[in-house]
N, C-alpha and C. Protein backbone atom coordinates (compact mmCIF):
# COMPACT_ATOMS: atom_id res chain seq x y z
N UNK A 1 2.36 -49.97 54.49
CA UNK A 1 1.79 -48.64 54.53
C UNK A 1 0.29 -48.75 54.82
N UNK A 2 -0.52 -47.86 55.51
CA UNK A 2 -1.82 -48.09 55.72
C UNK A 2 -1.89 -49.00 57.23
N UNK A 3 -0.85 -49.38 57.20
CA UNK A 3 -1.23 -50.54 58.40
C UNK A 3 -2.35 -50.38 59.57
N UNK A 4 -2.57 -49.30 60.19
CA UNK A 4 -3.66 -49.45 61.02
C UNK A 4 -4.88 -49.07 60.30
N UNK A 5 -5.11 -48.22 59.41
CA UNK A 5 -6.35 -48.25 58.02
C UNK A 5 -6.97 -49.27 58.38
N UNK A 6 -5.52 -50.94 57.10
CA UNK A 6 -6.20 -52.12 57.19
C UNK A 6 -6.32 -53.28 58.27
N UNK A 7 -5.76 -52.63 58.92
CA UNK A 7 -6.16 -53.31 60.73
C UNK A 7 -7.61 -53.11 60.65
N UNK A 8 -7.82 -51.93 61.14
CA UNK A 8 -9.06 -51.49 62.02
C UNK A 8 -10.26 -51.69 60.66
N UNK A 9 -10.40 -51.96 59.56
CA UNK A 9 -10.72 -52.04 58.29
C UNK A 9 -11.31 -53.56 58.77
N UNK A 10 -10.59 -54.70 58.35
CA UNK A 10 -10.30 -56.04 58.84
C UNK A 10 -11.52 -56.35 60.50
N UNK A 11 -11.20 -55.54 61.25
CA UNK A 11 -11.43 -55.81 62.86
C UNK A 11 -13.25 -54.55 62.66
N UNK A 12 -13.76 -54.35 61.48
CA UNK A 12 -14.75 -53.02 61.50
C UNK A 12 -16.18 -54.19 62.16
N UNK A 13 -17.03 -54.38 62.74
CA UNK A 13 -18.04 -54.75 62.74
C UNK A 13 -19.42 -54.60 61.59
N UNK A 14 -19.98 -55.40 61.94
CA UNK A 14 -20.58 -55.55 60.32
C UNK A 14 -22.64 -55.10 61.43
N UNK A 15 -23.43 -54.25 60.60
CA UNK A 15 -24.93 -54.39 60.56
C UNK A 15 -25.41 -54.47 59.55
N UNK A 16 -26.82 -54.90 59.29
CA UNK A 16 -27.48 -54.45 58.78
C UNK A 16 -28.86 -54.08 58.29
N UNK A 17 -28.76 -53.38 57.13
CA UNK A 17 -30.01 -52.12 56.66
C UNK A 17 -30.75 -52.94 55.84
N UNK A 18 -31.21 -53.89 56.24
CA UNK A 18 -31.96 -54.08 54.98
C UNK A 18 -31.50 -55.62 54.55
N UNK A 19 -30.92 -55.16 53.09
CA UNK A 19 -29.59 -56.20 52.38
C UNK A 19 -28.72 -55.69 52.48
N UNK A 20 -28.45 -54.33 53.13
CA UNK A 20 -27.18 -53.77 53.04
C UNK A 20 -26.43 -54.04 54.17
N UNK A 21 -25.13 -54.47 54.16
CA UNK A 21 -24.15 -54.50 54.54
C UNK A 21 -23.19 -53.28 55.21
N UNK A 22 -23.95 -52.89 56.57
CA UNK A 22 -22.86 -51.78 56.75
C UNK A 22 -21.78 -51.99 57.71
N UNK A 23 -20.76 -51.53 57.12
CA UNK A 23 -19.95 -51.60 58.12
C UNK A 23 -19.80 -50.34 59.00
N UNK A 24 -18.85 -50.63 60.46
CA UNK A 24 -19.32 -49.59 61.53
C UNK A 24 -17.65 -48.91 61.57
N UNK A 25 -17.27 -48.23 61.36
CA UNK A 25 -15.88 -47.59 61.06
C UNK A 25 -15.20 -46.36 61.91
N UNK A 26 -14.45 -45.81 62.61
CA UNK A 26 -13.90 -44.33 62.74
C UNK A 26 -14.25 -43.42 61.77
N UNK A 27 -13.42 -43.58 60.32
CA UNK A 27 -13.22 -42.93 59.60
C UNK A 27 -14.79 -43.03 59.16
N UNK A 28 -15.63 -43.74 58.55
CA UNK A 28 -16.79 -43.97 58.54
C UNK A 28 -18.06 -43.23 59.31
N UNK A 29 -17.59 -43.47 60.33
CA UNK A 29 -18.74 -43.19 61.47
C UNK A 29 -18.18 -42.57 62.98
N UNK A 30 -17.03 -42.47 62.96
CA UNK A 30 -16.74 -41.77 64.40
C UNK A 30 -17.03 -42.68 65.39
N UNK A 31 -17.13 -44.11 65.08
CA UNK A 31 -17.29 -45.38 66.41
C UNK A 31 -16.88 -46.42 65.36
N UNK A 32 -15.83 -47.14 66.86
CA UNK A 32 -15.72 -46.77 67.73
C UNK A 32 -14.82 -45.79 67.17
N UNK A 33 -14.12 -44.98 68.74
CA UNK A 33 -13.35 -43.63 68.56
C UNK A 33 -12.22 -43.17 67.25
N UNK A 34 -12.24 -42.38 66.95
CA UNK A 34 -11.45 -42.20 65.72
C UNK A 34 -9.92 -41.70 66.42
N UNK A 35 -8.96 -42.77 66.44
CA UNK A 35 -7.55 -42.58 67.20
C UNK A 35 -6.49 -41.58 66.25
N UNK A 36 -6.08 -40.23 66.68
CA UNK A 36 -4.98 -39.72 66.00
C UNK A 36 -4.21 -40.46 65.67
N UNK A 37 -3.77 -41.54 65.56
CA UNK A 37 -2.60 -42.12 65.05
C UNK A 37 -3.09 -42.71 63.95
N UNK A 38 -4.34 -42.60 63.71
CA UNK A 38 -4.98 -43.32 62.89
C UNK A 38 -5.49 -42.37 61.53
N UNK A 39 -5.79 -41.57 61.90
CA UNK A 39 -5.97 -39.73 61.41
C UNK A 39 -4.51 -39.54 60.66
N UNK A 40 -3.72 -39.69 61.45
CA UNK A 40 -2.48 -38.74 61.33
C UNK A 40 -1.97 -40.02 60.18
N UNK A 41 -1.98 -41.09 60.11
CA UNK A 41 -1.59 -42.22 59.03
C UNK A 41 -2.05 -41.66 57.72
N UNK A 42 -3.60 -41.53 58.16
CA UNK A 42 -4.57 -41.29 56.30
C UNK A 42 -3.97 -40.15 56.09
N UNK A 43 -4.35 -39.11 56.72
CA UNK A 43 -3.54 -37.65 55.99
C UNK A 43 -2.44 -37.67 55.54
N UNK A 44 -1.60 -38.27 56.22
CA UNK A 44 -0.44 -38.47 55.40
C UNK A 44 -0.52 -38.40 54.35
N UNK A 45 -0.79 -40.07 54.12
CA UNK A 45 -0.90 -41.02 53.16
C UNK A 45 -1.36 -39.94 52.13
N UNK A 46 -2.73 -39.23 52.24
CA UNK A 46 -3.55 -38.40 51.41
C UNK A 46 -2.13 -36.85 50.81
N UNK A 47 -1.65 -36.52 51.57
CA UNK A 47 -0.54 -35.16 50.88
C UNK A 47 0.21 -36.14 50.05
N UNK A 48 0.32 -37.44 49.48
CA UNK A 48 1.59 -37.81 48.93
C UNK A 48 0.98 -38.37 47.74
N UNK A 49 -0.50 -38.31 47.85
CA UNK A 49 -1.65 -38.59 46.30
C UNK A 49 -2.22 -37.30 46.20
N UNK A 50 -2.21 -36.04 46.95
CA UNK A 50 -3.13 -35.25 45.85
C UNK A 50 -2.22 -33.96 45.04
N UNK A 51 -2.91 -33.63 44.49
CA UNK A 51 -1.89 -32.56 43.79
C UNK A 51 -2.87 -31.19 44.92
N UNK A 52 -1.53 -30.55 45.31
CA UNK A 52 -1.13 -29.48 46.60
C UNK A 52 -1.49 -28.12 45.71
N UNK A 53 -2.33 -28.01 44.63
CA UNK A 53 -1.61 -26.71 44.55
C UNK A 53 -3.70 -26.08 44.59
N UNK A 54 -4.31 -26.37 45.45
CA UNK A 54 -5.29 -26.01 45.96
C UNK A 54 -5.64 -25.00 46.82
N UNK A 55 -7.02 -24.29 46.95
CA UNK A 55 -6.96 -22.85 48.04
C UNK A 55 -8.33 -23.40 49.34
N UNK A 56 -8.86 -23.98 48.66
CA UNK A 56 -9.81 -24.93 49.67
C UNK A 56 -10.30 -26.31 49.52
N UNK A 57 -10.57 -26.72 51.16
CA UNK A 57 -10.76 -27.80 51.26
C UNK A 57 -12.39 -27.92 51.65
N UNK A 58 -13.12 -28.84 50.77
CA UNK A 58 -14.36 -29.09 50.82
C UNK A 58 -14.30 -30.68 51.27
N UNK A 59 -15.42 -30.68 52.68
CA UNK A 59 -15.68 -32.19 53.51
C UNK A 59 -16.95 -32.27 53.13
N UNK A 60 -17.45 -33.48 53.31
CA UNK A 60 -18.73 -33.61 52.93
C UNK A 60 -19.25 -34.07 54.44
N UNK A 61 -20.22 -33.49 55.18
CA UNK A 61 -20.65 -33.68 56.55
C UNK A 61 -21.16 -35.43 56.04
N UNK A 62 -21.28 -35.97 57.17
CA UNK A 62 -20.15 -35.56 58.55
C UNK A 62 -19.34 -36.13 58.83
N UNK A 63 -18.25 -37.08 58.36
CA UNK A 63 -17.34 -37.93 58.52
C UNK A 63 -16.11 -37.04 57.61
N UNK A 64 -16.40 -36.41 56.66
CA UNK A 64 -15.08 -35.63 56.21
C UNK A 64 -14.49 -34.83 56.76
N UNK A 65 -15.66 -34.50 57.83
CA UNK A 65 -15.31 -33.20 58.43
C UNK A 65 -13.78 -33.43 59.47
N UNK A 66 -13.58 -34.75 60.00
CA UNK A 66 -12.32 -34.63 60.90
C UNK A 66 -11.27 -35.01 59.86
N UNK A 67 -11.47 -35.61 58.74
CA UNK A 67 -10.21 -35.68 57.52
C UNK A 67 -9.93 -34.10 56.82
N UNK A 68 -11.22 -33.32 56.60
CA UNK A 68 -10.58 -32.08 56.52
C UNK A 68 -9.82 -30.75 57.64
N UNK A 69 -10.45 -30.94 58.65
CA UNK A 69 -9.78 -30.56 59.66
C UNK A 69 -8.02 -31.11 59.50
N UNK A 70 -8.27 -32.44 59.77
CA UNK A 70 -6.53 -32.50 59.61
C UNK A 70 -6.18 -31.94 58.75
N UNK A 71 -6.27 -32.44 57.40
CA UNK A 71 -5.60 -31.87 56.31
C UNK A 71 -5.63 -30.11 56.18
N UNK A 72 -6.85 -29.27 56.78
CA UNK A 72 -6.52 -27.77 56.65
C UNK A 72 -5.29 -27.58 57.96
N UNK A 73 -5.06 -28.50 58.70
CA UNK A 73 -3.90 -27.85 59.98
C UNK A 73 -2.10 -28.54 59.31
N UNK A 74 -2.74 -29.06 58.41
CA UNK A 74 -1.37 -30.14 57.43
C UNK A 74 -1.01 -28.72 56.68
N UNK A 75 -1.86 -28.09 56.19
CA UNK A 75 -1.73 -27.56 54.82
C UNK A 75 -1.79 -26.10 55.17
N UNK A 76 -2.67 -25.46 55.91
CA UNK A 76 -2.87 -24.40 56.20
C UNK A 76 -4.00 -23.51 55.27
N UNK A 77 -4.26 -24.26 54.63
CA UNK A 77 -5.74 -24.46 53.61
C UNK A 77 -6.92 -24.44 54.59
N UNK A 78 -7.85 -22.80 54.34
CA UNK A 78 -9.26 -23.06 54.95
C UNK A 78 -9.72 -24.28 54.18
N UNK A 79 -11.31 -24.94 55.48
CA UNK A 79 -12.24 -25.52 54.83
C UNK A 79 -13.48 -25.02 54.97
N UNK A 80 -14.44 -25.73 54.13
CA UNK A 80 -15.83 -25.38 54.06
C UNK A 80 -16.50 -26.78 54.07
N UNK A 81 -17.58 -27.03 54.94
CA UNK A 81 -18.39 -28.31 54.78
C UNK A 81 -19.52 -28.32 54.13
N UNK A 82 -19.98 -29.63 53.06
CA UNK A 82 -20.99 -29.45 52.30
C UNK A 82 -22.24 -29.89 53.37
N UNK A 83 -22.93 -29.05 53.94
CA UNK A 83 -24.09 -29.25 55.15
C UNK A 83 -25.35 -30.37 54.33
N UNK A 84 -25.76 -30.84 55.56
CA UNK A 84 -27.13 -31.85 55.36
C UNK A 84 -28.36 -30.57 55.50
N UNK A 85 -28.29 -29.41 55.98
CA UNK A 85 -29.25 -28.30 56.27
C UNK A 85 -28.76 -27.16 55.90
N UNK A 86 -30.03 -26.46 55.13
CA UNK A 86 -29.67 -25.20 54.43
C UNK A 86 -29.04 -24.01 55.46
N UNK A 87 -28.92 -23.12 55.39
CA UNK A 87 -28.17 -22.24 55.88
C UNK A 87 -28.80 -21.05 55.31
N UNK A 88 -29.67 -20.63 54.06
CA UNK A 88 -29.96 -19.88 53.44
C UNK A 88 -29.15 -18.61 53.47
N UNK A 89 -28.40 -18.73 53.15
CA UNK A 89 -26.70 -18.14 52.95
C UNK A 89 -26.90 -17.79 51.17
N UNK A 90 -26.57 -16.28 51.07
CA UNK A 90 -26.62 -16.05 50.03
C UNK A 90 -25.88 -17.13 48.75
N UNK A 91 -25.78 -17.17 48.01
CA UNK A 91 -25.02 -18.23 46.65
C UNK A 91 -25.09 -19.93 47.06
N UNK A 92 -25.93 -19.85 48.57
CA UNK A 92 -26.21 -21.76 48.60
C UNK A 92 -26.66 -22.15 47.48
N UNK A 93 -26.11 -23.63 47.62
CA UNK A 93 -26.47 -23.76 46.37
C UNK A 93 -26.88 -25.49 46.86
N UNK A 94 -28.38 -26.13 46.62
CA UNK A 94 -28.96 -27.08 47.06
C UNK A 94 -28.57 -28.51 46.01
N UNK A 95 -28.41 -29.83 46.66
CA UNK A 95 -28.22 -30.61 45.78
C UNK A 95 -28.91 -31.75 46.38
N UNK A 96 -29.48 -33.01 45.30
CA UNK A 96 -29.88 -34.24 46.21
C UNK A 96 -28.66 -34.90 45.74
N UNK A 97 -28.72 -35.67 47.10
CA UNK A 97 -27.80 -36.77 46.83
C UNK A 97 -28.35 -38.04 47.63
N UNK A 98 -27.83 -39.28 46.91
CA UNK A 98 -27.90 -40.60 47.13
C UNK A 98 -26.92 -41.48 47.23
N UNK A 99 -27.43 -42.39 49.11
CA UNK A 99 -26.08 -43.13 49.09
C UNK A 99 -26.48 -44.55 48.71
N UNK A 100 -25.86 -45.48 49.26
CA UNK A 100 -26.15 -47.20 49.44
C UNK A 100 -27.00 -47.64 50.34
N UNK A 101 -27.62 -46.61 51.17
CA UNK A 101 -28.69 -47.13 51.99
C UNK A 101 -29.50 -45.54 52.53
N UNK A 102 -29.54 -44.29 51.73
CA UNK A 102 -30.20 -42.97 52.43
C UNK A 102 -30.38 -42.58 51.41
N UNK A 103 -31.42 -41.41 51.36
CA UNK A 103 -31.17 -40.03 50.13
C UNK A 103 -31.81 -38.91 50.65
N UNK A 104 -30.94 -37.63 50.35
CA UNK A 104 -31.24 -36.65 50.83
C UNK A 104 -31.00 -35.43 50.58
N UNK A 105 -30.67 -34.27 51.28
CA UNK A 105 -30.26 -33.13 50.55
C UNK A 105 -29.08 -32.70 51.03
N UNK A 106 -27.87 -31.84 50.02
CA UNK A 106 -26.82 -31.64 50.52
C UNK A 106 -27.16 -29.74 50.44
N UNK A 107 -26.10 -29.29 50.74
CA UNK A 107 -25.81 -27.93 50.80
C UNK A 107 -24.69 -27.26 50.82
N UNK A 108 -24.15 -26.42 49.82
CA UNK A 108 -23.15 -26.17 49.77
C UNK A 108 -22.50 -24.11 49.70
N UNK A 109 -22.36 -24.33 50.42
CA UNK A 109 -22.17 -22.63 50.63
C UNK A 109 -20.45 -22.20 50.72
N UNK A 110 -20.24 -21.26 50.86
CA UNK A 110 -18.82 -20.31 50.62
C UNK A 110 -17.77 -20.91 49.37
N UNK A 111 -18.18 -21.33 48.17
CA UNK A 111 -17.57 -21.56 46.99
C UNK A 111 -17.68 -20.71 45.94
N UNK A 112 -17.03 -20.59 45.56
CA UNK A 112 -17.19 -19.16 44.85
C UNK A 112 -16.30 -19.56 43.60
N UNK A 113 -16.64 -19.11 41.66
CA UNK A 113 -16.13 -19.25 41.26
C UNK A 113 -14.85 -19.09 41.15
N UNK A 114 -13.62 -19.91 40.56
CA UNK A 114 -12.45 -20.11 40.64
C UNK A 114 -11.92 -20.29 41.57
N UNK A 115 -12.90 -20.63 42.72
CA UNK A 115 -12.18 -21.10 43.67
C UNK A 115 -11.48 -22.89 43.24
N UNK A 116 -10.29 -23.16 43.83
CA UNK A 116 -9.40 -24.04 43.56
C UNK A 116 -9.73 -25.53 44.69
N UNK A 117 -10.70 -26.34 44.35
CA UNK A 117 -10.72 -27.10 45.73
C UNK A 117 -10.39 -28.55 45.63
N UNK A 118 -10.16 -28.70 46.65
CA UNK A 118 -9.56 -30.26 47.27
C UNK A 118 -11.28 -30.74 47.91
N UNK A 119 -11.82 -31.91 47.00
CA UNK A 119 -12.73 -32.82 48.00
C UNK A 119 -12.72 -33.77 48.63
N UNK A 120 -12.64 -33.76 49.98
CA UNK A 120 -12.18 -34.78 50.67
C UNK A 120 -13.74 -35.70 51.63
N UNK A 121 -13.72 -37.07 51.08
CA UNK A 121 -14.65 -37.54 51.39
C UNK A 121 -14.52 -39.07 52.50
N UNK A 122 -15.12 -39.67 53.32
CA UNK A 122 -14.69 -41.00 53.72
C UNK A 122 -15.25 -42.18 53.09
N UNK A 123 -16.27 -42.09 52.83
CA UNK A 123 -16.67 -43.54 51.73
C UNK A 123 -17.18 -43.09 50.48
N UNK A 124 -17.09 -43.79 49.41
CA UNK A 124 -17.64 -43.63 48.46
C UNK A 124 -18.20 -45.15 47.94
N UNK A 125 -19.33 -45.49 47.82
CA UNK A 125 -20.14 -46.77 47.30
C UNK A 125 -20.81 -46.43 46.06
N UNK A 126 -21.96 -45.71 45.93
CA UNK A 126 -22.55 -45.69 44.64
C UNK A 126 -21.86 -44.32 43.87
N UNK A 127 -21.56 -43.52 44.12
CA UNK A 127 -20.74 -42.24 43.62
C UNK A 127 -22.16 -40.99 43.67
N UNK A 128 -23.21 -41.24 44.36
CA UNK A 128 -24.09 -40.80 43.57
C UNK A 128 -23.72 -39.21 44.23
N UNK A 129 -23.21 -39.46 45.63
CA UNK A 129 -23.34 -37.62 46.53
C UNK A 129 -21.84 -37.14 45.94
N UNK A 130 -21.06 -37.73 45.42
CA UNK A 130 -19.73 -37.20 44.71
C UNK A 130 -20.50 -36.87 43.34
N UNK A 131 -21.08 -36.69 42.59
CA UNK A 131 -21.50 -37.41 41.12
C UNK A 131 -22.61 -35.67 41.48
N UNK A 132 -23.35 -35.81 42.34
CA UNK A 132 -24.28 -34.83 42.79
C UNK A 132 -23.66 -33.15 42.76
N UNK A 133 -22.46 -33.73 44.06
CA UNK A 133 -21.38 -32.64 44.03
C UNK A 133 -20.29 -32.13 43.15
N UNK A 134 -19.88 -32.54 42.33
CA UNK A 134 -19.34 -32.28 41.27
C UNK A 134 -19.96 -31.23 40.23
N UNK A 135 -21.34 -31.84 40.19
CA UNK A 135 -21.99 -31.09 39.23
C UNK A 135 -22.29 -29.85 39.62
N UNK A 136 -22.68 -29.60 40.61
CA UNK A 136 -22.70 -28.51 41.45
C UNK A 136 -21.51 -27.24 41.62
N UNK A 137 -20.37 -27.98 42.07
CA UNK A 137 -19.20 -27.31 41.90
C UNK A 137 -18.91 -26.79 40.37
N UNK A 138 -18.87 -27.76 39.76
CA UNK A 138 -18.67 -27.17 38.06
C UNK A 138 -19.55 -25.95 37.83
N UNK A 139 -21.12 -26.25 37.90
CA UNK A 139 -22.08 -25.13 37.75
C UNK A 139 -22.09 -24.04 38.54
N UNK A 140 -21.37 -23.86 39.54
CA UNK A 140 -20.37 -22.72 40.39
C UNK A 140 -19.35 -21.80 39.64
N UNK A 141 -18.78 -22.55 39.09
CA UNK A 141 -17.22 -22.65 38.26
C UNK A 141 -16.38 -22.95 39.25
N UNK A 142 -16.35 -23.43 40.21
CA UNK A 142 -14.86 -24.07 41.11
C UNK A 142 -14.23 -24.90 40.23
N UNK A 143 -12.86 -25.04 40.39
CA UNK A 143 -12.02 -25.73 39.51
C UNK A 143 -11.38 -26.87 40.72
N UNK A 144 -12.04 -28.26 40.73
CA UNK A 144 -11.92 -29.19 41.56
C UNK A 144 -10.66 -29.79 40.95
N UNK A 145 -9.66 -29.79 41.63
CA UNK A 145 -8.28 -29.60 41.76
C UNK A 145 -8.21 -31.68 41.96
N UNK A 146 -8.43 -32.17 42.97
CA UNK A 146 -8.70 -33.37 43.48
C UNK A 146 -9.81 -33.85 44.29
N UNK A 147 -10.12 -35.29 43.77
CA UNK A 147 -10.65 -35.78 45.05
C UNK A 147 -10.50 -36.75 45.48
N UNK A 148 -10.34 -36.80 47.10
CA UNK A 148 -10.08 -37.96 47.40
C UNK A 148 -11.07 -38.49 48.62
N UNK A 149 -10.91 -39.94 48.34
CA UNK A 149 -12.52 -40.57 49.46
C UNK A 149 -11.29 -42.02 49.84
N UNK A 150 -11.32 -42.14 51.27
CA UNK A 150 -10.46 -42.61 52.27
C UNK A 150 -11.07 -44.44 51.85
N UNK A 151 -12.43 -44.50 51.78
CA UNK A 151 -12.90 -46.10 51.51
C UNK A 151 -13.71 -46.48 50.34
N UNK A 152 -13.37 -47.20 49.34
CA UNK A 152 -13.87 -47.42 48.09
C UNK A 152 -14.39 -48.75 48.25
N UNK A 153 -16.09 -48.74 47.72
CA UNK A 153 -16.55 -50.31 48.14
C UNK A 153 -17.92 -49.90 47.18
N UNK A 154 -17.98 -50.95 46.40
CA UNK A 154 -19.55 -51.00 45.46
C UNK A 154 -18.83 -50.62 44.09
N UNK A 155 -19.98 -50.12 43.32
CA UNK A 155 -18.84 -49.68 41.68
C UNK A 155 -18.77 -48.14 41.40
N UNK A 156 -18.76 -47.19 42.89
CA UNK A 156 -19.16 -45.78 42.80
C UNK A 156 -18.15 -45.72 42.08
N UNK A 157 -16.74 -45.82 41.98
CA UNK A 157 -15.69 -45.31 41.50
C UNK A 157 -15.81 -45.57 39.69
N UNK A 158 -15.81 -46.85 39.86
CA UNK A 158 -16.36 -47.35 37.96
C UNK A 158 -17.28 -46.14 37.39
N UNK A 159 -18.30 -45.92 38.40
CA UNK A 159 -19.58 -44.91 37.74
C UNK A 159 -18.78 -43.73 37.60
N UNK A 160 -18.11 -43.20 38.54
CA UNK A 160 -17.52 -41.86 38.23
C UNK A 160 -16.63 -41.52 37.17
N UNK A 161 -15.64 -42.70 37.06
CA UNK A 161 -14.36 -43.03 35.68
C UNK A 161 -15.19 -42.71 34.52
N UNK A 162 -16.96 -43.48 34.45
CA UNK A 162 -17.46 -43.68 33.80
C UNK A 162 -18.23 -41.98 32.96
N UNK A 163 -18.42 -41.28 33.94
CA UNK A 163 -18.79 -40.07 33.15
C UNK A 163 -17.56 -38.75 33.66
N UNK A 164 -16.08 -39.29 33.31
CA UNK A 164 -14.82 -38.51 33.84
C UNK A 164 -14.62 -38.02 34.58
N UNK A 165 -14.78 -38.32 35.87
CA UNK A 165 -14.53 -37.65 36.96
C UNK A 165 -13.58 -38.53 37.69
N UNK A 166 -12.51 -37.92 38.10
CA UNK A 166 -11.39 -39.10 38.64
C UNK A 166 -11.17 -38.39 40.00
N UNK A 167 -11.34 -40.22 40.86
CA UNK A 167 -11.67 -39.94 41.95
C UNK A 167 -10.51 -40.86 42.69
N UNK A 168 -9.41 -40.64 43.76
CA UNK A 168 -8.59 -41.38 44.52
C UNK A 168 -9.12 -41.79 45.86
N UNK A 169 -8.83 -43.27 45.92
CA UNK A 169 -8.95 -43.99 47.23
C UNK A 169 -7.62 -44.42 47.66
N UNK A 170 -7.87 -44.12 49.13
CA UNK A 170 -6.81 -45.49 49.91
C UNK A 170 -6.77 -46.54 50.02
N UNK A 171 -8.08 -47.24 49.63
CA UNK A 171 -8.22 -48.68 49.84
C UNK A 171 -9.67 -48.91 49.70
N UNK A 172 -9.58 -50.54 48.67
CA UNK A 172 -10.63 -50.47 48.12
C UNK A 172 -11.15 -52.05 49.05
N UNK A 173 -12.62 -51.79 49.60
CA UNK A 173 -12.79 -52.96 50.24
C UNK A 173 -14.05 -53.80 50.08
N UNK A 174 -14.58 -54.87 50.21
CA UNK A 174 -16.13 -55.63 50.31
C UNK A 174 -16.35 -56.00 51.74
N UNK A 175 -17.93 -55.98 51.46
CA UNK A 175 -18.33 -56.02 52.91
C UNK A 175 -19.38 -57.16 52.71
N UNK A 176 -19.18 -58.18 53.57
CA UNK A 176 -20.51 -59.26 53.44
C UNK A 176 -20.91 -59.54 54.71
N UNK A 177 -21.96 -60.41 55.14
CA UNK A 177 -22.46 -60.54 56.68
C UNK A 177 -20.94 -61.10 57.58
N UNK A 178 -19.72 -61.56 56.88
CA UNK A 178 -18.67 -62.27 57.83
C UNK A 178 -17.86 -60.86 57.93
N UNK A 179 -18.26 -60.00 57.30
CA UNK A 179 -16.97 -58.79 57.97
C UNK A 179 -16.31 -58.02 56.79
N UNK A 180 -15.35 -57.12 56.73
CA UNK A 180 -14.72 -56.28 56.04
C UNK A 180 -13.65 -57.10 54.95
N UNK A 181 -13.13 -57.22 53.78
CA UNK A 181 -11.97 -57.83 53.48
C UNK A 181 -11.67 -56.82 52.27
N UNK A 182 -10.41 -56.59 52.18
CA UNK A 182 -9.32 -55.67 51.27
C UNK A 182 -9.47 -55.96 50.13
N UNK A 183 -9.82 -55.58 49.10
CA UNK A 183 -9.41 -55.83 47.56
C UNK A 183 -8.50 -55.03 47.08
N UNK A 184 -8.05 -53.90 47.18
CA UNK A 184 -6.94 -53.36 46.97
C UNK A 184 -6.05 -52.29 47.54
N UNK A 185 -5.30 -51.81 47.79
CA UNK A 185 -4.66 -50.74 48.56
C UNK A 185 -4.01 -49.54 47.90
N UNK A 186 -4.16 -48.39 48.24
CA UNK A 186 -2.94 -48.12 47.44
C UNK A 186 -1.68 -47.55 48.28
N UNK A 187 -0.21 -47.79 47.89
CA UNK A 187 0.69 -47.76 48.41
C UNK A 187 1.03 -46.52 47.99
């Protein structure tokens, strides 16, 4: 299961920032090209881990944005994207967030209390822009139904377990200057 995931996972090219280790991904980064067959695998995979009984789907720009797209044409569930630029849209609501190598500002508009949402993210490393967003959503009152983030790598997930927030991956991976390698999957 996953098989082209941990193909193209395996085969990702490696730069880097610094000391950081990035890897260069589809799902990640939209290069190289992000192949429907490859799309159409994760979504899957993703309706058979989250609990369905959600009214929106929240991406976090800009790599969630083609995992929520699928999943709102799977489901028939609008989405809403959490923007890098304000919108000054009545009830925005501003957040910083921090990754493994950036920090910056998020933005989050058309959530509205009790709204029911699905967060769908592609990497998660330090937890800090999930950890950011969460809090945000809660102080909304949205009732975050699931979330799920397609690549798990660093101890973001530990940090999140760590102040209860439970967060699902497809596959958990390390990245060093020789390339991508799997530490766990889930089936």
């Amino acid at each position: 299961m996953l098989e082209m995931l941990h193909k193209s996972l395996l085969n990702a090219p490696i730069v880097h920032r610094g000391d950081y280790h990035y890897f260069i991904h589809p799902i990640s980064d939209g290069v190289p090209q992000l192949e429907p067959a490859l799309l159409e695998e994760i979504t899957s995979h993703i309706m058979g881990m989250v609990n369905q009984d959600f009214d929106k789907i929240l991406a976090i720009e800009a790599m969630g944005i083609p995992l929520a797209t699928a999943l709102s044409i799977k489901t028939g569930v609008p989405f809403s994207i959490i923007r890098k630029r304000p919108y000054e849209l009545e009830g925005e609501v501003k957040l910083s967030q921090e990754t493994g190598y950036s920090k910056g500002e998020l933005y989050v508009n058309n959530v509205m209390k009790g709204d029911r949402v699905l967060i769908v993210d592609d990497v998660v490393s330090t937890g800090g822009t999930l950890v950011a967003l969460i809090n945000a959503l809660e102080g909304i009152g949205a009732v975050i139904v699931d979330t799920i983030v397609i690549i798990e790598r660093g101890d973001g997930v530990s940090r999140l377990k760590d102040e209860g927030i439970d967060v699902k991956t497809l596959v958990r991976i390390d990245v060093t200057e020789k390339g991508v390698s799997i530490e766990a999957a889930h089936e």
